[in-house]
Protein backbone atom coordinates (compact mmCIF):
# COMPACT_ATOMS: atom_id res chain seq x y z
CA UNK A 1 -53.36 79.49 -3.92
CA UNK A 2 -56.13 81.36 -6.01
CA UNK A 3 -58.14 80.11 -8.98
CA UNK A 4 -56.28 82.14 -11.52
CA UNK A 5 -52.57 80.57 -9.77
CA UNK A 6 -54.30 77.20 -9.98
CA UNK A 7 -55.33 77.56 -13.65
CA UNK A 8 -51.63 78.78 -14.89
CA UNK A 9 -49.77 75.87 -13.04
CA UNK A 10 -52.35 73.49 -14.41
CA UNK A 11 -52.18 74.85 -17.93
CA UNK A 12 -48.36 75.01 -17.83
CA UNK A 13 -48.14 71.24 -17.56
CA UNK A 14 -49.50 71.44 -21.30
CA UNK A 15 -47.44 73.78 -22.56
CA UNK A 16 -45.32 71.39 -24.60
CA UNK A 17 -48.39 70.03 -26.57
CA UNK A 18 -50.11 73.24 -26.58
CA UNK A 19 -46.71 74.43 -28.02
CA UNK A 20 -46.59 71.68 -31.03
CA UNK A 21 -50.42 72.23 -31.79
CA UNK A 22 -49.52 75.91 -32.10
CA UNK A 23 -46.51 75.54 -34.15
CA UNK A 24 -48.27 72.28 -36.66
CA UNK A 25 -50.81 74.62 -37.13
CA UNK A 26 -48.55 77.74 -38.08
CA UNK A 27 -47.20 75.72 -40.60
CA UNK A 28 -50.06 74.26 -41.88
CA UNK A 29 -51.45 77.81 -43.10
CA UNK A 30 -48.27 78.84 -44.52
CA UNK A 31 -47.54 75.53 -46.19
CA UNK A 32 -49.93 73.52 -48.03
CA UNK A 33 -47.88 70.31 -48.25
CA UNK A 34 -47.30 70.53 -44.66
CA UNK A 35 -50.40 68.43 -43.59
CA UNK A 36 -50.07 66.14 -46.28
CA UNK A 37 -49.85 62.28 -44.73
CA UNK A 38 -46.24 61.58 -46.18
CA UNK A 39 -45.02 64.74 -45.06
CA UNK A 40 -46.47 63.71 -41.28
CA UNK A 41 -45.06 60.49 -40.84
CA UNK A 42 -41.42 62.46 -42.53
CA UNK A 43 -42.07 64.68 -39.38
CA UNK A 44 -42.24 61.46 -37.29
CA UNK A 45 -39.03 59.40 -38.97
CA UNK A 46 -37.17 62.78 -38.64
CA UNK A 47 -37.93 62.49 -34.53
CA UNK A 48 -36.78 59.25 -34.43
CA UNK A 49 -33.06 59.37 -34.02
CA UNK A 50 -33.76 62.60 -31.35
CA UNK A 51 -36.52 60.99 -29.91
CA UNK A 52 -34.31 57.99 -28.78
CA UNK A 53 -31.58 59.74 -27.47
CA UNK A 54 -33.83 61.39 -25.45
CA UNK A 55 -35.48 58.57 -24.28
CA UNK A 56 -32.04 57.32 -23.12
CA UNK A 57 -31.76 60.95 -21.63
CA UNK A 58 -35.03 60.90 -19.59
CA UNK A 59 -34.15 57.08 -18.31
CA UNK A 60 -30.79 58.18 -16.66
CA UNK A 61 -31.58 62.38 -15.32
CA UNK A 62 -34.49 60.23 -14.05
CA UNK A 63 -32.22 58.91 -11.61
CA UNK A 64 -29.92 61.77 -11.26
CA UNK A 65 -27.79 61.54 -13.52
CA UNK A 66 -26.43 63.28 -16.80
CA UNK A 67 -24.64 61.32 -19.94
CA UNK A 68 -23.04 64.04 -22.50
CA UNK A 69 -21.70 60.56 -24.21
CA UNK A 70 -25.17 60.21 -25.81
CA UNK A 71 -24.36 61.41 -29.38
CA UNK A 72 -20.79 59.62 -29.44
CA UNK A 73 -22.04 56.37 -28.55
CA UNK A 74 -24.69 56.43 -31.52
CA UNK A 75 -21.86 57.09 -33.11
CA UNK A 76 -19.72 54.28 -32.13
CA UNK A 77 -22.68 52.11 -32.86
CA UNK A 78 -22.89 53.33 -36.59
CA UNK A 79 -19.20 52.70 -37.05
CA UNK A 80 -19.06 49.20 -35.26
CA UNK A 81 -22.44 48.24 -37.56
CA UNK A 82 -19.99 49.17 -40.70
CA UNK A 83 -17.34 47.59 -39.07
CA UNK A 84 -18.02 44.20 -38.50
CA UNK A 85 -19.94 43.88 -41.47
CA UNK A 86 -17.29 45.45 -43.79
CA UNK A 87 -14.33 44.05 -42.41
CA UNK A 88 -15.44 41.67 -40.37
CA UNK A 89 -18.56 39.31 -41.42
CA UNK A 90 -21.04 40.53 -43.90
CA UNK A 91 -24.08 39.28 -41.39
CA UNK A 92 -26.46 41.66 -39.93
CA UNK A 93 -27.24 40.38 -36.90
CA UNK A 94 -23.39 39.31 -35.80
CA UNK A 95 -23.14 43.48 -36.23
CA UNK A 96 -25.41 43.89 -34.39
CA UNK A 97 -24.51 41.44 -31.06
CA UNK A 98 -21.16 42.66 -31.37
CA UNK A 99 -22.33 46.73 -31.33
CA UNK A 100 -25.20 46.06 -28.52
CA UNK A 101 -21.81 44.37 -26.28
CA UNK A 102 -19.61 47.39 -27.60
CA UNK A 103 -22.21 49.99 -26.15
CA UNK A 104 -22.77 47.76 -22.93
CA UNK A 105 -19.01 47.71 -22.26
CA UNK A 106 -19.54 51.98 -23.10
CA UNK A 107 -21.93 52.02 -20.06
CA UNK A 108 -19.50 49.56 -18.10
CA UNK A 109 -16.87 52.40 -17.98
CA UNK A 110 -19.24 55.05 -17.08
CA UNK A 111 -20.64 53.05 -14.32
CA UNK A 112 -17.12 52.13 -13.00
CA UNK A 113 -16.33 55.93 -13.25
CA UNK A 114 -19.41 57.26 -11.84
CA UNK A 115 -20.81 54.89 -9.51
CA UNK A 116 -17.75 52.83 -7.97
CA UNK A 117 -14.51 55.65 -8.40
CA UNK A 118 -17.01 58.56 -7.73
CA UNK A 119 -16.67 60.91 -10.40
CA UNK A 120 -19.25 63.65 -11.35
CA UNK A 121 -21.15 62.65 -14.39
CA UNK A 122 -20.52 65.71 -16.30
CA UNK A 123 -17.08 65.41 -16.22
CA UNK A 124 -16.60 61.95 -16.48
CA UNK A 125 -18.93 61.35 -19.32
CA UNK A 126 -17.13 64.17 -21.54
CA UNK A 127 -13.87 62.32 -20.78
CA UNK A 128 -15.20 59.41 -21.92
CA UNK A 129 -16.68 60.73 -24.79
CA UNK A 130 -13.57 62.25 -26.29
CA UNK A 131 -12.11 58.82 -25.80
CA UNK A 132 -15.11 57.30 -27.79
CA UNK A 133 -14.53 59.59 -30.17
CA UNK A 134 -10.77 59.04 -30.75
CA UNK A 135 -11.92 55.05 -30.81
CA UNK A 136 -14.11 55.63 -33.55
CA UNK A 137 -11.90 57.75 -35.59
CA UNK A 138 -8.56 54.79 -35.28
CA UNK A 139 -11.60 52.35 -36.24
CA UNK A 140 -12.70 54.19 -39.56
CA UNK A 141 -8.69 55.52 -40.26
CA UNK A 142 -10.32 59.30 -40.09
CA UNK A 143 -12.51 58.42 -43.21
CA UNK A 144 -15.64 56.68 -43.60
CA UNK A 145 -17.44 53.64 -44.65
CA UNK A 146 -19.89 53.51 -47.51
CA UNK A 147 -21.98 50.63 -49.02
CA UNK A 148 -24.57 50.67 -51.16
CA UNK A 149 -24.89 47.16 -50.96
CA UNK A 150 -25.88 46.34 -46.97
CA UNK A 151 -27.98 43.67 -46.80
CA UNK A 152 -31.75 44.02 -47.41
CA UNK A 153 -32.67 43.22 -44.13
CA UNK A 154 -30.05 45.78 -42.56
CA UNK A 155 -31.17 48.67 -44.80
CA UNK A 156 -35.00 47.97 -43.96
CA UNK A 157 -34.87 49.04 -40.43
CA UNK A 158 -33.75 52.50 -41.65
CA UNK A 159 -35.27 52.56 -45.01
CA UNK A 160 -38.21 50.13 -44.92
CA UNK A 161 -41.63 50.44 -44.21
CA UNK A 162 -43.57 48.81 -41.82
CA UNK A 163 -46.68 47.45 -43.94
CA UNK A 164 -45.73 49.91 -46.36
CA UNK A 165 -46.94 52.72 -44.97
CA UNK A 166 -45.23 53.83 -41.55
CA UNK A 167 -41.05 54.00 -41.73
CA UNK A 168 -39.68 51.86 -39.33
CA UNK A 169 -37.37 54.52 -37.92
CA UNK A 170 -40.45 55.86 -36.35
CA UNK A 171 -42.07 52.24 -35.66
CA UNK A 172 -39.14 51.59 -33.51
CA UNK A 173 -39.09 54.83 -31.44
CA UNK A 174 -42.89 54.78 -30.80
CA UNK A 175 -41.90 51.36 -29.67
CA UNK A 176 -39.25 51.95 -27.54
CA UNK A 177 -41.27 55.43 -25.92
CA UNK A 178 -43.92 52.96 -24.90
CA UNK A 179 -41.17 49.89 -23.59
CA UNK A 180 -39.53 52.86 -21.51
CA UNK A 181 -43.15 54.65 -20.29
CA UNK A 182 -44.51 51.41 -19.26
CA UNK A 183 -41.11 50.40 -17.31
CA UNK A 184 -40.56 54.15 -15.64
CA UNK A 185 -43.88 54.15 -14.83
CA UNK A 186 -45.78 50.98 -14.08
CA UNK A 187 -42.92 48.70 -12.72
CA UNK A 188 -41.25 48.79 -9.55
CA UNK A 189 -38.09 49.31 -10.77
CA UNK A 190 -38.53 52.01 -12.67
CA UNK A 191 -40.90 53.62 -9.44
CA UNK A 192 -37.49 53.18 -7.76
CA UNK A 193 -34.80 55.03 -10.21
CA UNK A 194 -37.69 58.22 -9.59
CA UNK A 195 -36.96 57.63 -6.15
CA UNK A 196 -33.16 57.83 -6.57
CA UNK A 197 -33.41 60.76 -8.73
CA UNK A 198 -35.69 62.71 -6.14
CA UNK A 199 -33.51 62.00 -3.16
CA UNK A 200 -30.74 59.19 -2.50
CA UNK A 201 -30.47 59.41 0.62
CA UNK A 202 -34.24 58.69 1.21
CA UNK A 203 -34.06 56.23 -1.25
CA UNK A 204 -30.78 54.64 0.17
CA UNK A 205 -33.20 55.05 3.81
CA UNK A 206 -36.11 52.92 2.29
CA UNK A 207 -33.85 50.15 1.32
CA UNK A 208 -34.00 50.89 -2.47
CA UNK A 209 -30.63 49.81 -4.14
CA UNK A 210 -29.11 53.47 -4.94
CA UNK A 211 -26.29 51.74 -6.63
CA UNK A 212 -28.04 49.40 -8.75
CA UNK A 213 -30.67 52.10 -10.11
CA UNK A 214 -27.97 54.75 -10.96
CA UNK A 215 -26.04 51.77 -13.06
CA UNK A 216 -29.22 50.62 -15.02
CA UNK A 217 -29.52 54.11 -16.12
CA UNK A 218 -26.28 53.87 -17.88
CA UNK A 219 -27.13 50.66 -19.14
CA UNK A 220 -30.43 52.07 -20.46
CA UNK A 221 -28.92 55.20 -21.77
CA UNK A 222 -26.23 53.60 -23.81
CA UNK A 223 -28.61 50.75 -25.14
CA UNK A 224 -30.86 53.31 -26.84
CA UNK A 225 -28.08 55.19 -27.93
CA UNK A 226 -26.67 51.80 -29.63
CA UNK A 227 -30.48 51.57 -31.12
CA UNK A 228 -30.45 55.14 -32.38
CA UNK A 229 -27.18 54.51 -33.95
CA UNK A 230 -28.22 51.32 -36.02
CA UNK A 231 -31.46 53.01 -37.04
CA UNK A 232 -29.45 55.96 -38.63
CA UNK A 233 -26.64 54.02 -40.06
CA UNK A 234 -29.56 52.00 -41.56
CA UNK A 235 -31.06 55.19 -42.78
CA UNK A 236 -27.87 57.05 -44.89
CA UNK A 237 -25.84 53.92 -45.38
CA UNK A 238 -22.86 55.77 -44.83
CA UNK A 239 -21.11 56.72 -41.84
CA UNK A 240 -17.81 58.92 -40.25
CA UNK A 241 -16.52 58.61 -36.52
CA UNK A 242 -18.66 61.50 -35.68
CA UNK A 243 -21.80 61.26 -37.65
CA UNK A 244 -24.31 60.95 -35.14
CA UNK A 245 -22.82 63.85 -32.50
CA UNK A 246 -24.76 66.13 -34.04
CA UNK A 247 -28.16 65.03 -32.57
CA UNK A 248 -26.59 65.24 -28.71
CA UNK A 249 -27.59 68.63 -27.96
CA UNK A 250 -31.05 68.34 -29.78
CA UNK A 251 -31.86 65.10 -28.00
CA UNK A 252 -30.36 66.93 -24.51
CA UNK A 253 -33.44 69.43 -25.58
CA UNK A 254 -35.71 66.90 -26.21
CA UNK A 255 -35.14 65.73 -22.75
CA UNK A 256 -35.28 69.06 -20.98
CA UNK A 257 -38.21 70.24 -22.81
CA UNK A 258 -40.39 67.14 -21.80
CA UNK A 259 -40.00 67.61 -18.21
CA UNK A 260 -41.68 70.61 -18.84
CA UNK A 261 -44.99 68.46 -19.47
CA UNK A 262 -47.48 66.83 -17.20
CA UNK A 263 -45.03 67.07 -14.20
CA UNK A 264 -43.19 69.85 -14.77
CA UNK A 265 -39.43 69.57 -12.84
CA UNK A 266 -39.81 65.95 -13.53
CA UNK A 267 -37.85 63.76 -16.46
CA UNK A 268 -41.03 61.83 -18.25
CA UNK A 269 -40.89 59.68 -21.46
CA UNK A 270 -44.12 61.17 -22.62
CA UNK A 271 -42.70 64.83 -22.53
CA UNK A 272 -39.30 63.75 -24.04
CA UNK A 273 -41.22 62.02 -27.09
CA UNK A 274 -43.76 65.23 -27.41
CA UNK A 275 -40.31 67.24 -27.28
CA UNK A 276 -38.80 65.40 -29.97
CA UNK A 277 -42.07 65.86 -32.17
CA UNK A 278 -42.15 69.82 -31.82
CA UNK A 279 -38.70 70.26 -32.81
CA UNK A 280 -39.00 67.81 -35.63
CA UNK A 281 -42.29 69.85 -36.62
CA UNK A 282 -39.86 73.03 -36.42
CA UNK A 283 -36.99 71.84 -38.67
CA UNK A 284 -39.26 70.41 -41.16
CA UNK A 285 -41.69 73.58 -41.19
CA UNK A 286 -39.17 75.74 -41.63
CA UNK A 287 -37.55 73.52 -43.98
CA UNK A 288 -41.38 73.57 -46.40
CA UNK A 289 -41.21 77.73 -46.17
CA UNK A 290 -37.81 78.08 -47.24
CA UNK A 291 -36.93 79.83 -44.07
CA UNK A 292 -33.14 80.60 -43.72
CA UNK A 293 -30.97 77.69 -42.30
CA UNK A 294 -30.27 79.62 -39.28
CA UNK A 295 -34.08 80.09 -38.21
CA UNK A 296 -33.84 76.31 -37.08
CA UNK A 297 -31.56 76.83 -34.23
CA UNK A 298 -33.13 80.47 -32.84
CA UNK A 299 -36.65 78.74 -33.14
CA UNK A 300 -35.47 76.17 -30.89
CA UNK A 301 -33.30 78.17 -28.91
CA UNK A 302 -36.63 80.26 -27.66
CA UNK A 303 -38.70 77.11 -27.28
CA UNK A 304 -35.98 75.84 -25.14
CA UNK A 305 -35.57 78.75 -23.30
CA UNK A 306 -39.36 79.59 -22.62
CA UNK A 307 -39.55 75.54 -21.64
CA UNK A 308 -37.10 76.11 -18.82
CA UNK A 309 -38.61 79.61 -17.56
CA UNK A 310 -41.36 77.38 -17.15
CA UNK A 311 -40.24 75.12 -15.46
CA UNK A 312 -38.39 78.01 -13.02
CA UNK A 313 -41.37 79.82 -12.44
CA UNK A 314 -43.36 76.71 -11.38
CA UNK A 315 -40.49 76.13 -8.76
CA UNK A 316 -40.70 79.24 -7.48
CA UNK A 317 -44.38 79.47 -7.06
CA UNK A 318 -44.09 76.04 -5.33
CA UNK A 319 -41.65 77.22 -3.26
CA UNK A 320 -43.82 79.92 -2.11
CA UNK A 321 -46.99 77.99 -1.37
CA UNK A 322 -45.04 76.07 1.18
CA UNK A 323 -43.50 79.02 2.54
């Protein structure tokens, strides 16, 4: 491989940073309030919701897998939250035992469907999605629920302020980023589910436990969905059975675009949060120019897009310098 090969594959695992430097900056020169601290840690509470989706995301492709249920389940967690404490028991955290076992039993069926019957993730998790969805529409009657009333301590994980400075949307993200880097990457566990993802036969040859890995994906995916979907509930107070399906495809993005960084081919944490930053930076930069609403999605689009060229190219040069 030459020097000038060497240098491209080594500056393409930076891409995604050099990508949201690029873009902050843009922004910065065409908008003076862009740099301004409360519009920064906006950026960051925006990224939040995406962010963990695409946390969940990262854990399970890093095994193998896909989940299209992601958005849906948030969903069903925002719903069950209003729920229980509407109808139910006005207590926070009985809403929120009863929606962390609702999401668990979510992953139960995929696993079942996935790991035990044999079904193809793809399909399986966009039959169980619709069925989520049709769940969540019977539970609200095809309305929604509003409050402006939840309890303090319910609305101050969306809405609070973590010593009243830093939103606690983004205080639990960062937190869960750095729970999920530290377990995919320093534990043995974790070290494992790579394995599974890379090959499962190998893995299945090494004695790793194929079957267990691939299920604590889908526990891990669904558990920060169900964390995604209290956060946001917490945040707008008001929720329909669909509310939260919205951020699937931008969180799928999130995802796709962080395995562009560091180790490009490879899900990563790191990437996935850095992903979730640049298109937060995009949709609120756009948002402080007055661009038109449909900038948002072509922006994106081409980041996307470029991201995964990337990431093609890279193979393909790989593939040649074993050749």
């Amino acid at each position: 491989m030459s020097n000038n090969q060497s240098f491209v594959m080594r500056m393409s695992r930076y891409f995604l940073l050099i990508a949201l430097v690029c873009v902050g900056a843009m922004f910065a020169v065409m908008s003076d309030s862009f740099l301004k601290t409360s519009n920064l840690l906006d950026i960051i509470r925006s990224a939040s919701i995406i962010g963990m989706l695409g946390i969940g995301m990262t854990i399970v492709q890093a095994v193998g897998e896909f989940d299209f249920t992601i958005g849906i389940t948030a969903s069903v967690a925002m719903v069950m939250m209003a729920f229980v404490q509407k109808e139910v028991v006005n207590n926070f955290e009985i809403a929120v035992i009863v929606t962390i076992l609702t999401c668990l039993l979510i992953a139960a069926v995929k696993i079942v469907c996935v790991i035990y019957i044999g079904m193809h993730a793809w399909i399986a998790t966009l039959g169980i999605g619709t069925l989520l969805t049709g769940f969540a529409k019977w539970l609200t009657g095809g309305g929604n629920y509003f409050s402006t009333n939840w309890l303090p301590r319910f609305r101050f994980w969306g809405q609070g302020f973590l010593f009243g400075v830093i939103p606690m949307p983004a205080v639990v993200f960062i937190c869960l980023a750095v729970a999920a880097l530290v377990f995919l990457e320093k534990t043995k566990t974790g070290r494992h589910m790579y394995a599974v993802g890379a090959n499962r036969v190998a893995a299945e040859y090494v004695g790793i436990n194929v079957r267990k890995c691939r299920a604590l994906g889908f526990i891990l995916v669904s558990l920060c969905s169900c964390f995604a979907g209290i956060i946001l509930i917490a945040q707008i107070g008001t929720v329909t059975a669909t509310s939260a399906d919205g951020n699937m495809l931008p969180a799928i993005s999130s995802a796709m675009l962080g395995a562009t960084f560091l180790r490009p081919g490879t899900p990563n944490v790191t990437g996935s949060f850095v992903g979730a930053l640049l298109l937060s930076v995009i949709a609120n930069g756009l948002t402080m120019i007055s661009a038109s609403y449909h900038m948002k999605d072509i922006i994106q689009g081409l980041v996307f897009i470029i991201s995964i060229a990337l990431i093609s190219l890279i193979n393909m040069r790989g593939q040649k310098v074993k050749t």
